[in-house]
C-alpha atoms as a PDB file:
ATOM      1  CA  UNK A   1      -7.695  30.583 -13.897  1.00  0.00           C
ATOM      2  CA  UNK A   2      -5.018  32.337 -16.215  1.00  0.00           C
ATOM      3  CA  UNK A   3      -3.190  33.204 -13.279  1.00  0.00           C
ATOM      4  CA  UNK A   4      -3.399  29.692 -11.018  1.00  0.00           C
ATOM      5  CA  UNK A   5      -1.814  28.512 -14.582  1.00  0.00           C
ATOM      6  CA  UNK A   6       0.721  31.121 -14.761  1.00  0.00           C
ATOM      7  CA  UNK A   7       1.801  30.691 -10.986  1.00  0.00           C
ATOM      8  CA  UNK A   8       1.822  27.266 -11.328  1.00  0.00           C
ATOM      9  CA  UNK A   9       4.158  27.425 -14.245  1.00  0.00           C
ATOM     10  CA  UNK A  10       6.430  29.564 -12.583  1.00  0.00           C
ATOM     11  CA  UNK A  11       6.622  27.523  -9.412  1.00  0.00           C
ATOM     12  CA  UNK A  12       7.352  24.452 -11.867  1.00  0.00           C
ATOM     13  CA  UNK A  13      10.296  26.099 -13.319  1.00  0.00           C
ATOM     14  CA  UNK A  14      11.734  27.832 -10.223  1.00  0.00           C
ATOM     15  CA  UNK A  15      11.884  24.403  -8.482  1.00  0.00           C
ATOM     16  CA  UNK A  16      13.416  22.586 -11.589  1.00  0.00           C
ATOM     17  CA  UNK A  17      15.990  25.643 -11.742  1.00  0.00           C
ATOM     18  CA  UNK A  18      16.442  25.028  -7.963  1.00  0.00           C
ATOM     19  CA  UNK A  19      17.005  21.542  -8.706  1.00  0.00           C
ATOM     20  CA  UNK A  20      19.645  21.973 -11.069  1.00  0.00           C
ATOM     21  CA  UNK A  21      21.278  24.749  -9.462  1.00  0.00           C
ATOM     22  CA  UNK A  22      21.846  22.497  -6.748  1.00  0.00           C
ATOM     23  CA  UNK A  23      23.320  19.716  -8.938  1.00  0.00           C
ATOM     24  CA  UNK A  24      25.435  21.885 -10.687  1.00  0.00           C
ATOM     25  CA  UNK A  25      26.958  23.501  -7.144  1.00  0.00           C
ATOM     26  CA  UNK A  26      27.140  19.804  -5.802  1.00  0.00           C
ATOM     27  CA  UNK A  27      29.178  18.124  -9.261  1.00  0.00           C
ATOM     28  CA  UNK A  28      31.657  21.517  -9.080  1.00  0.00           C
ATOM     29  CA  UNK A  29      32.749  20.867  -5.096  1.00  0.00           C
ATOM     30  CA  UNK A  30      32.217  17.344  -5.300  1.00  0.00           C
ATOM     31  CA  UNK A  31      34.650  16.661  -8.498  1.00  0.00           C
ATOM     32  CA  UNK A  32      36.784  19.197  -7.858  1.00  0.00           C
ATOM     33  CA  UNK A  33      40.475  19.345  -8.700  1.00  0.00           C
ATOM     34  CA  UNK A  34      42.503  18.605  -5.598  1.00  0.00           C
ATOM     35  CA  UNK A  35      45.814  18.234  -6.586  1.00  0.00           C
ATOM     36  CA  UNK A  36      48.160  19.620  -9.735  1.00  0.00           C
ATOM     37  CA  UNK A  37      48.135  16.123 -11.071  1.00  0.00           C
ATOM     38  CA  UNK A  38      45.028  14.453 -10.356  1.00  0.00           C
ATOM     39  CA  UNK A  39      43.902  11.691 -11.898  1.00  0.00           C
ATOM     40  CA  UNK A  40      40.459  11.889 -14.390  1.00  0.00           C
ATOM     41  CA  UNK A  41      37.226  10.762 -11.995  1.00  0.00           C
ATOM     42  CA  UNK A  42      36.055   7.681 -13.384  1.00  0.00           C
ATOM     43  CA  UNK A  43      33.767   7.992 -16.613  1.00  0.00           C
ATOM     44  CA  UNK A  44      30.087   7.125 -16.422  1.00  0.00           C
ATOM     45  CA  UNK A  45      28.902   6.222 -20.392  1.00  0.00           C
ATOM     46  CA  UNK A  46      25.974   4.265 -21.664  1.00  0.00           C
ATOM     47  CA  UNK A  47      24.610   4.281 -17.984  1.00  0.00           C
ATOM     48  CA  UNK A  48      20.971   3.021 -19.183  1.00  0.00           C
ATOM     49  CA  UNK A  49      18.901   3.774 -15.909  1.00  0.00           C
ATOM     50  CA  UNK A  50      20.418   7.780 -15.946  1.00  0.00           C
ATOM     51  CA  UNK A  51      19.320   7.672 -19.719  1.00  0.00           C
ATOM     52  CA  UNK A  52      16.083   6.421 -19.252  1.00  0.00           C
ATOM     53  CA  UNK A  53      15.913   9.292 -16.314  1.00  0.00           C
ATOM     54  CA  UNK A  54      17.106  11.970 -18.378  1.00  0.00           C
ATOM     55  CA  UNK A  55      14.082  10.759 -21.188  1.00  0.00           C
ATOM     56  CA  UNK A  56      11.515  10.194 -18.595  1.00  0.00           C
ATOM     57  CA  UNK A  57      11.794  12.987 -16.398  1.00  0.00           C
ATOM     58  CA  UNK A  58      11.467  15.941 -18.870  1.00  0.00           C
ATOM     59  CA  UNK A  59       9.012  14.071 -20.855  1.00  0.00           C
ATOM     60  CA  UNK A  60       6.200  13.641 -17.882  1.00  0.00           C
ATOM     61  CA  UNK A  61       7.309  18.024 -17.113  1.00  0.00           C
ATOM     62  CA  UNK A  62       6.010  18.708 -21.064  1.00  0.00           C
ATOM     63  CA  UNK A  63       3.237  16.185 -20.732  1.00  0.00           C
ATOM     64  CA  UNK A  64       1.964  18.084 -17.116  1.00  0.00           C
ATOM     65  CA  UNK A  65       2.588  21.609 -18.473  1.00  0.00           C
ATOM     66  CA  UNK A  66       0.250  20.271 -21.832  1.00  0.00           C
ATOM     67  CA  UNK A  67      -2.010  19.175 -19.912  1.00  0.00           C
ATOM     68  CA  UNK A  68      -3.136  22.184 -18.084  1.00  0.00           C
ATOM     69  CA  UNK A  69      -2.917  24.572 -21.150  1.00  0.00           C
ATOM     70  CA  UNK A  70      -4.850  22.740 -23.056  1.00  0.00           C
ATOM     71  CA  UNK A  71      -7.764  22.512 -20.211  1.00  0.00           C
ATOM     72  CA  UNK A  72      -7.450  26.247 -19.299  1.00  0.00           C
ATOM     73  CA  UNK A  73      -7.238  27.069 -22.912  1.00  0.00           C
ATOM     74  CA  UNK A  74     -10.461  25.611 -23.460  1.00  0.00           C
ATOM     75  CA  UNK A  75     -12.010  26.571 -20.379  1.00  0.00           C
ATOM     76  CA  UNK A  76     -11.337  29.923 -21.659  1.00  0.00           C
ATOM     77  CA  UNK A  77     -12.131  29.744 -25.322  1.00  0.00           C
ATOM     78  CA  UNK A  78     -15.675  28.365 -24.408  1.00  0.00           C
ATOM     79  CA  UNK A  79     -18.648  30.498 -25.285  1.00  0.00           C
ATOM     80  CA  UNK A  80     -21.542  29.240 -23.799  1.00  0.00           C
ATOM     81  CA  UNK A  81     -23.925  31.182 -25.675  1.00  0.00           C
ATOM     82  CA  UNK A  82     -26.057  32.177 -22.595  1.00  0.00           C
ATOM     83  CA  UNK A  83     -24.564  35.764 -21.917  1.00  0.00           C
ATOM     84  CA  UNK A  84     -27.640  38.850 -22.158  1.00  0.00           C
ATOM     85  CA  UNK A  85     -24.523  41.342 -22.877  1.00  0.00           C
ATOM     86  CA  UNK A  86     -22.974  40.432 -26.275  1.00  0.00           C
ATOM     87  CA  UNK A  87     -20.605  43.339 -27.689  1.00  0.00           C
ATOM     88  CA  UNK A  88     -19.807  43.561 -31.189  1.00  0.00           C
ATOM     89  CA  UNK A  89     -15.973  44.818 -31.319  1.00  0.00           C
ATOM     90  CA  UNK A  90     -15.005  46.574 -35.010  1.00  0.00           C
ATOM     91  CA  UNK A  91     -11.027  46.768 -35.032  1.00  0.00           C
ATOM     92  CA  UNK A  92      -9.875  49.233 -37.848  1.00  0.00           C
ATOM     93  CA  UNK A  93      -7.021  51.321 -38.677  1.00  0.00           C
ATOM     94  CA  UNK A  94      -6.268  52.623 -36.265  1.00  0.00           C
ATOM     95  CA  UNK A  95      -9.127  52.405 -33.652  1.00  0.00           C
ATOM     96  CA  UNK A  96     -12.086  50.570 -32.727  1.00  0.00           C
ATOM     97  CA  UNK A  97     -16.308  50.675 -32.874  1.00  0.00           C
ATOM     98  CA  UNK A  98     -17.911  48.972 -30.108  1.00  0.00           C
ATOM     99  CA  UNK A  99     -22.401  48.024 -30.489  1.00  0.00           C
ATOM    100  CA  UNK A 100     -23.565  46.530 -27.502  1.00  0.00           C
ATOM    101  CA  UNK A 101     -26.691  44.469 -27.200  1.00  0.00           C
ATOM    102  CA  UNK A 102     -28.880  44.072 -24.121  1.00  0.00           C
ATOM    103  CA  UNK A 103     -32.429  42.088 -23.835  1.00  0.00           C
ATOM    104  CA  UNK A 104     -33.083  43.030 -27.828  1.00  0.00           C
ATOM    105  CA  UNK A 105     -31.841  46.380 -27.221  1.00  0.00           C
ATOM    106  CA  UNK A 106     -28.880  48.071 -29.013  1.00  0.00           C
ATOM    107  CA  UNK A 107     -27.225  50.603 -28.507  1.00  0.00           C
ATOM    108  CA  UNK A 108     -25.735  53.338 -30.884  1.00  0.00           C
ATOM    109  CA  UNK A 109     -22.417  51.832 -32.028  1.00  0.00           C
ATOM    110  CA  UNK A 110     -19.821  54.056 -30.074  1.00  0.00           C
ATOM    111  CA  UNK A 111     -16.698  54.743 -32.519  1.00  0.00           C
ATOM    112  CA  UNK A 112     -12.759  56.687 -31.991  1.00  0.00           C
ATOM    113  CA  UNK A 113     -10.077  57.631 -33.223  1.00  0.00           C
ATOM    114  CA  UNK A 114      -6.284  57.319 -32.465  1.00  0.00           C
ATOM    115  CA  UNK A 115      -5.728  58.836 -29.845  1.00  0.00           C
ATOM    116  CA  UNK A 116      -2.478  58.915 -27.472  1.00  0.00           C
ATOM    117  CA  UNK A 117      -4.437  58.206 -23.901  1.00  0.00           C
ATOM    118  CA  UNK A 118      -6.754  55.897 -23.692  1.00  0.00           C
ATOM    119  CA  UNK A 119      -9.297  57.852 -21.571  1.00  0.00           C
ATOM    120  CA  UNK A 120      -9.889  60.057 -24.797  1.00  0.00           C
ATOM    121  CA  UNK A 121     -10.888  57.055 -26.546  1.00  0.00           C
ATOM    122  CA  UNK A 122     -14.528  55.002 -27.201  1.00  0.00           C
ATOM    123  CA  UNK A 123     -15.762  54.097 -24.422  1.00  0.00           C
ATOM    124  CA  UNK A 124     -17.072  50.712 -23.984  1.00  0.00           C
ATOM    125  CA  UNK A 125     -19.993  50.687 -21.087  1.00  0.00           C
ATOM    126  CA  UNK A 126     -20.256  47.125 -19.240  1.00  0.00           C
ATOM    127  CA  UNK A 127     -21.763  46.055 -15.899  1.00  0.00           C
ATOM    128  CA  UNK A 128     -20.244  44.375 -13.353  1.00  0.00           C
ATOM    129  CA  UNK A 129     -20.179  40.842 -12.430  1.00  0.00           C
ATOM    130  CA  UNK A 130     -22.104  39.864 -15.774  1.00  0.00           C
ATOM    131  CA  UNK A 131     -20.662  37.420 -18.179  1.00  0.00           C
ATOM    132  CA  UNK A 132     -20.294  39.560 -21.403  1.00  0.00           C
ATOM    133  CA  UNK A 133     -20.166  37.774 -24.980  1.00  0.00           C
ATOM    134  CA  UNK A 134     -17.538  39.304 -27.741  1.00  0.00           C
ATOM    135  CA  UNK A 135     -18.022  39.254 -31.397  1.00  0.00           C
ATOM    136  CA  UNK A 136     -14.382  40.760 -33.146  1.00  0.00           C
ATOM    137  CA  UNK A 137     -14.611  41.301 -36.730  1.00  0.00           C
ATOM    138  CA  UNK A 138     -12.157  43.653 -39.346  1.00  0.00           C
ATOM    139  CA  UNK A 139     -11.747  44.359 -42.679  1.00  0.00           C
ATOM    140  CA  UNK A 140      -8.567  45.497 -42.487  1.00  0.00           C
ATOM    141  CA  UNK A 141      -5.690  43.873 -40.855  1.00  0.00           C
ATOM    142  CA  UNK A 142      -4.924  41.846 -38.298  1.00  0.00           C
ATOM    143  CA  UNK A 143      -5.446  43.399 -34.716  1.00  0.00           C
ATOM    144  CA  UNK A 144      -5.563  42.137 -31.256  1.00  0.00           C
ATOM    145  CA  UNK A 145      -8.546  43.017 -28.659  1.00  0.00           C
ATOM    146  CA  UNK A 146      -6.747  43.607 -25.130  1.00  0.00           C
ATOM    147  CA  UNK A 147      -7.939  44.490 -21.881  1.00  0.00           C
ATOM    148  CA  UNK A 148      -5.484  43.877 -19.545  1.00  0.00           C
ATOM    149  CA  UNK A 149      -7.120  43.605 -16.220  1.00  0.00           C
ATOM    150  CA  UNK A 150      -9.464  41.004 -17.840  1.00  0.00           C
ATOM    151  CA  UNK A 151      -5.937  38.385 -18.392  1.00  0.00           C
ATOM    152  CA  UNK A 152      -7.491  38.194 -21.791  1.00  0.00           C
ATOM    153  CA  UNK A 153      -6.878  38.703 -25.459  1.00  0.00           C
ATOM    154  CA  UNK A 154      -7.781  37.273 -28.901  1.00  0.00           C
ATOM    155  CA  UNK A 155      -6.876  38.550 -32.151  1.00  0.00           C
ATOM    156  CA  UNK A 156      -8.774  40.356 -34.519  1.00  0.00           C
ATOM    157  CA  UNK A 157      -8.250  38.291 -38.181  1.00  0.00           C
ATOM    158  CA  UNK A 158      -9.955  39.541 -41.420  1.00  0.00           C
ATOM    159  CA  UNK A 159     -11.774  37.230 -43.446  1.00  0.00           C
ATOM    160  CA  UNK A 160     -13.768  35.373 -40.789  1.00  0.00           C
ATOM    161  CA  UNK A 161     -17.392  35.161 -41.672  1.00  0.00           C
ATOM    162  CA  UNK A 162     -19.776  36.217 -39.036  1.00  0.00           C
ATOM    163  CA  UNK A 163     -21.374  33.316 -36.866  1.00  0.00           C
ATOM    164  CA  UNK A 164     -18.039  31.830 -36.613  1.00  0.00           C
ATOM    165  CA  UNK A 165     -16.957  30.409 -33.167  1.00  0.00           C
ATOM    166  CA  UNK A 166     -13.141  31.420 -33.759  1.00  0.00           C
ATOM    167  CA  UNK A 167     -14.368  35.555 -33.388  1.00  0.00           C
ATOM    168  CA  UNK A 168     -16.038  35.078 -30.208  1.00  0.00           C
ATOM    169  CA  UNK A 169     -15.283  34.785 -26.888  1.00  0.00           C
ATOM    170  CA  UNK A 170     -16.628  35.253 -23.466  1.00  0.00           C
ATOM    171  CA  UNK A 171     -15.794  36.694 -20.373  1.00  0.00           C
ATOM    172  CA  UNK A 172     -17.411  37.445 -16.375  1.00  0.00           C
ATOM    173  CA  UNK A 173     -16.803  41.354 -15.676  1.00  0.00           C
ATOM    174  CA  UNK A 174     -15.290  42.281 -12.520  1.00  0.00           C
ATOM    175  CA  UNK A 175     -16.788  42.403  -9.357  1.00  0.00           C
ATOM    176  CA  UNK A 176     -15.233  45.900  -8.277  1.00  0.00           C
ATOM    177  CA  UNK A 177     -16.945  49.640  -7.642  1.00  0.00           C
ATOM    178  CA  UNK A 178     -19.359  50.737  -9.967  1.00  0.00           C
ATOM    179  CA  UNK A 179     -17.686  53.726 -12.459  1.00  0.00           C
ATOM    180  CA  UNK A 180     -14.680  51.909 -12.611  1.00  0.00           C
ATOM    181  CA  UNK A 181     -12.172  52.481 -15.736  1.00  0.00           C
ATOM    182  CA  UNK A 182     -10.195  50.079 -17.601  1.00  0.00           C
ATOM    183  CA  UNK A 183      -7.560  50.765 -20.103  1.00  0.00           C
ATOM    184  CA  UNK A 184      -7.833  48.892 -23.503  1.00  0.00           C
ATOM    185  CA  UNK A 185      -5.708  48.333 -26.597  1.00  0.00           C
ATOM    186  CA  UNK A 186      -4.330  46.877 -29.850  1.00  0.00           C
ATOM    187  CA  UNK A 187      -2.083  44.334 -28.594  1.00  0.00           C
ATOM    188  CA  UNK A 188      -1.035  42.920 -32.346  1.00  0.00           C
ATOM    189  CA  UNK A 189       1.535  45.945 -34.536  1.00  0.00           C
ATOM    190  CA  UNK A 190      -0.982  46.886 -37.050  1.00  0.00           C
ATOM    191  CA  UNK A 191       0.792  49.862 -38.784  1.00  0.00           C
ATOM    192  CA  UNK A 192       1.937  53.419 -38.140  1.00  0.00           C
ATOM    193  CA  UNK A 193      -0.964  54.577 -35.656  1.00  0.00           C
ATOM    194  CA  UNK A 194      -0.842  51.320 -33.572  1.00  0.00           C
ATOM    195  CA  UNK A 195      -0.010  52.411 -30.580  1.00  0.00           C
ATOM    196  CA  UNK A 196      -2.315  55.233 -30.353  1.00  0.00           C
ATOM    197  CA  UNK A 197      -5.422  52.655 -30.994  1.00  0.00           C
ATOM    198  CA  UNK A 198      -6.717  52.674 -27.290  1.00  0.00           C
ATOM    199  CA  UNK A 199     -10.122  52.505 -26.142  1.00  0.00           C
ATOM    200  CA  UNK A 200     -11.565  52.274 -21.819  1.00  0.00           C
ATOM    201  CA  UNK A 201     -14.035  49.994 -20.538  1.00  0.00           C
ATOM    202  CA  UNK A 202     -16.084  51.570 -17.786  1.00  0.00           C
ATOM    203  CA  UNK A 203     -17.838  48.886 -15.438  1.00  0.00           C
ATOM    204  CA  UNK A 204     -21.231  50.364 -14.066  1.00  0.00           C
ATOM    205  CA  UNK A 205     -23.967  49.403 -11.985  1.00  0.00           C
ATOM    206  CA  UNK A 206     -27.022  46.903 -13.890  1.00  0.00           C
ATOM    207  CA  UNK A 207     -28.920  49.905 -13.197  1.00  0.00           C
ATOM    208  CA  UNK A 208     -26.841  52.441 -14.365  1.00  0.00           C
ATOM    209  CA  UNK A 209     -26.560  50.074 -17.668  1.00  0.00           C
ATOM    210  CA  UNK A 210     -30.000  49.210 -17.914  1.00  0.00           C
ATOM    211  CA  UNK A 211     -30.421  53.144 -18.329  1.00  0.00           C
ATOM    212  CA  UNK A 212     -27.351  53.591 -20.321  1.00  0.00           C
ATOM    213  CA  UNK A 213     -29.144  51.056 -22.641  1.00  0.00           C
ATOM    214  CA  UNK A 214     -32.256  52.350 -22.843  1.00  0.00           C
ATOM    215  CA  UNK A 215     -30.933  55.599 -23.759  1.00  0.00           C
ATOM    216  CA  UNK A 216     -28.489  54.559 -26.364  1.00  0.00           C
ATOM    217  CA  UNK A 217     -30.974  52.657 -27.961  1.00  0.00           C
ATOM    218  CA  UNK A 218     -33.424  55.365 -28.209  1.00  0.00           C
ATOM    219  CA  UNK A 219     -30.895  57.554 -29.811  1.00  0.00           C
ATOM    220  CA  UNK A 220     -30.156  54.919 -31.985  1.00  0.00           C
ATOM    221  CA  UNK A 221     -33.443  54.243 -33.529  1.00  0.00           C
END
């Protein structure tokens, strides 16, 4: 979805840029100067039906570009509440604390620190192909929860109480190979150690994290 929008964008502006490329190129050899001491082209002004073009056309672009967002935007803000894998994402300065609860069973929270590559920090465990509720929460500043191979991010803003809909979102996990890594990050400056907040999402087997699971929460309880 986020990238049909974003290719469709793009195709929308290259072909309006091709469109006035074009015009341009065609007004500069069609009104050229052809002699030392030609004579001003006649002067178009209060031409009503170009005005009413000029109004129009740009006006239906912004409405058609709205239009879209706004769908995709809350096609992806929707959290449909049914997801068995709901992670509960802790931003802090400067790194991040990730509990992750399965069928009633959770885990031992898994906490970093800054570190400078992101396979050295938490590691959040998810399976593939499963839709995955998030729950982002800080008490410090404001962060940003990124994981760029999911086209996703939200920001992390202090002061929201729990239960409310603006710190969650939801997402499907990738369909790819089991043990796969993803880099995460703080996408949002949030002070001196910033860009050493990183964290990896491994995507495993349901097997492999219906062990994981049950192991985590037996060490947790």
């Amino acid at each position: 979805m986020v990238e049909s929008l974003w290719n469709g964008a793009w195709i929308a502006a290259l072909a309006t840029g091709a469109v006035v490329i074009v015009l341009i190129v065609w007004a500069s050899i069609f009104h050229r100067k052809r002699r030392a001491k030609a004579e001003l082209p006649p002067q178009v002004r209060y031409n009503l039906p170009i005005e009413i073009l000029y109004t129009v056309v740009p006006l239906v672009m912004v409405s058609v570009f709205f239009f879209f967002t706004a769908r995709d935007s809350n096609t992806l803000a929707h959290v449909s509440g049914e997801a068995k894998v709901k992670v509960k994402v802790e931003a802090f300065q400067w790194s991040w604390r990730f509990t992750t609860t399965y069928n009633g069973k959770t885990a031992q929270p898994v906490a970093g620190v800054p570190v400078h590559d992101y396979n050295q920090g938490p590691e959040l465990v998810l399976p593939v192909k499963s839709k995955v509720e998030f729950d982002l929460s800080t008490n410090d500043v404001i962060h940003s929860f990124w994981i760029p191979a999911f086209l996703f991010k939200r920001d992390v803003i202090p002061g929201i109480p729990e239960g409310n809909p603006g710190r969650k979102f939801e997402v499907t996990t990738l369909d790819v190979k089991p043990g796969t890594v993803y880099a995460g990050r703080c996408a949002e400056l949030c002070g001196v150690d910033h860009s050493r907040m990183l964290f990896k999402v491994k995507l495993v087997s349901q097997a492999e994290f219906d062990q994981y699971i049950a192991t985590q929460a037996g060490s947790a309880q």
